[in-house]
Protein backbone atom coordinates (compact mmCIF):
# COMPACT_ATOMS: atom_id res chain seq x y z
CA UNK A 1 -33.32 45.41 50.79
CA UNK A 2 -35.99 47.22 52.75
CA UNK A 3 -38.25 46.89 50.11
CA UNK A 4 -38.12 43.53 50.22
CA UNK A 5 -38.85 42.91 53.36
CA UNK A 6 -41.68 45.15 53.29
CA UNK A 7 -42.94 43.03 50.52
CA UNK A 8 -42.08 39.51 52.15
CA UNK A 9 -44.28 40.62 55.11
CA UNK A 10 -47.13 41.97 52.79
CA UNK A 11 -47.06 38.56 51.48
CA UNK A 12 -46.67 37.45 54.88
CA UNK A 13 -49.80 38.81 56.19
CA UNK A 14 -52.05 37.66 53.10
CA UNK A 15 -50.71 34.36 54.09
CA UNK A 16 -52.02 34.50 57.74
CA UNK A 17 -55.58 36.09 56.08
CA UNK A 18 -55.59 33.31 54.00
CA UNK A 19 -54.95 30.59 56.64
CA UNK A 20 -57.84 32.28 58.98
CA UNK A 21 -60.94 31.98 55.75
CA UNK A 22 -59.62 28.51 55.16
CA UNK A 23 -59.76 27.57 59.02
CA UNK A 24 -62.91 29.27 59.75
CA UNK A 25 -64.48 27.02 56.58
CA UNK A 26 -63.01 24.27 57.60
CA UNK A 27 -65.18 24.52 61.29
CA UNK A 28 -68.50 25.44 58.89
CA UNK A 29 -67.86 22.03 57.50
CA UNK A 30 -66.98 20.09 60.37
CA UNK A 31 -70.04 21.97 62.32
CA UNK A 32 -72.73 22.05 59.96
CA UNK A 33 -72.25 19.70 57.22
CA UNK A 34 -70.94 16.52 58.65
CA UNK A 35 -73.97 16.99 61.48
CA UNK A 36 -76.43 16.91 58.19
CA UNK A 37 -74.16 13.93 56.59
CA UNK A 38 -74.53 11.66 59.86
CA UNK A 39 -78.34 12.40 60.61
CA UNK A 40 -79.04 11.48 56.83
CA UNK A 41 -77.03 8.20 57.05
CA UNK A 42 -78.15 7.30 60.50
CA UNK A 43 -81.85 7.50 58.66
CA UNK A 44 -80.76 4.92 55.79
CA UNK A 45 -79.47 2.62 58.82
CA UNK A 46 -82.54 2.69 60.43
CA UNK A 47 -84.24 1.59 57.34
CA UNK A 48 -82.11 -0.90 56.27
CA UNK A 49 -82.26 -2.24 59.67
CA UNK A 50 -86.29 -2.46 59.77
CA UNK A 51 -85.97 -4.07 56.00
CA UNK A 52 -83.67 -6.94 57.22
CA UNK A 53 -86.40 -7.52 60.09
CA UNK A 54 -89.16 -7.67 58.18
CA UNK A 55 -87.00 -10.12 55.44
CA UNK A 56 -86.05 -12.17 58.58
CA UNK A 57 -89.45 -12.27 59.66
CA UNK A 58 -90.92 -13.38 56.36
CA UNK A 59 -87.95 -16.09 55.91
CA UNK A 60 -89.39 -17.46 59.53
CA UNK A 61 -92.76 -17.24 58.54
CA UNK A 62 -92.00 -19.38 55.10
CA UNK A 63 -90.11 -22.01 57.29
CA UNK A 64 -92.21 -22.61 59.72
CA UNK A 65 -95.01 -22.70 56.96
CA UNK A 66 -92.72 -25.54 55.67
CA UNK A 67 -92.33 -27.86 58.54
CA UNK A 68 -95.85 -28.09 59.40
């Protein structure tokens, strides 16, 4: 009987050990990667966003071109 409860809170404490590593990545991640992730898209955003301008720009330029 006392062995097993010396072995449940072996088990027990590898447990806890393994719950601190896989909290402790989970903060890398949420710290450093997603940070990395969001500068990277906000860069395609601001691209996209100047390519729609200049589209919209030419699309004025051809229909005013037109009307005249």
């Amino acid at each position: 009987m006392a062995d097993d409860i010396s072995k449940y809170d072996l088990e027990i404490t590898e447990l806890k050990s393994e719950i601190k590593i896989l909290s402790e990545r989970i903060s890398i991640i949420k710290d450093n990667h997603l940070k990395h992730i969001e500068d990277k898209i906000n860069s395609i955003n601001k691209v996209m966003y100047t390519i729609g301008i200049m589209v919209l720009g030419q699309l004025l330029w051809v229909i005013t071109r037109a009307l005249m």
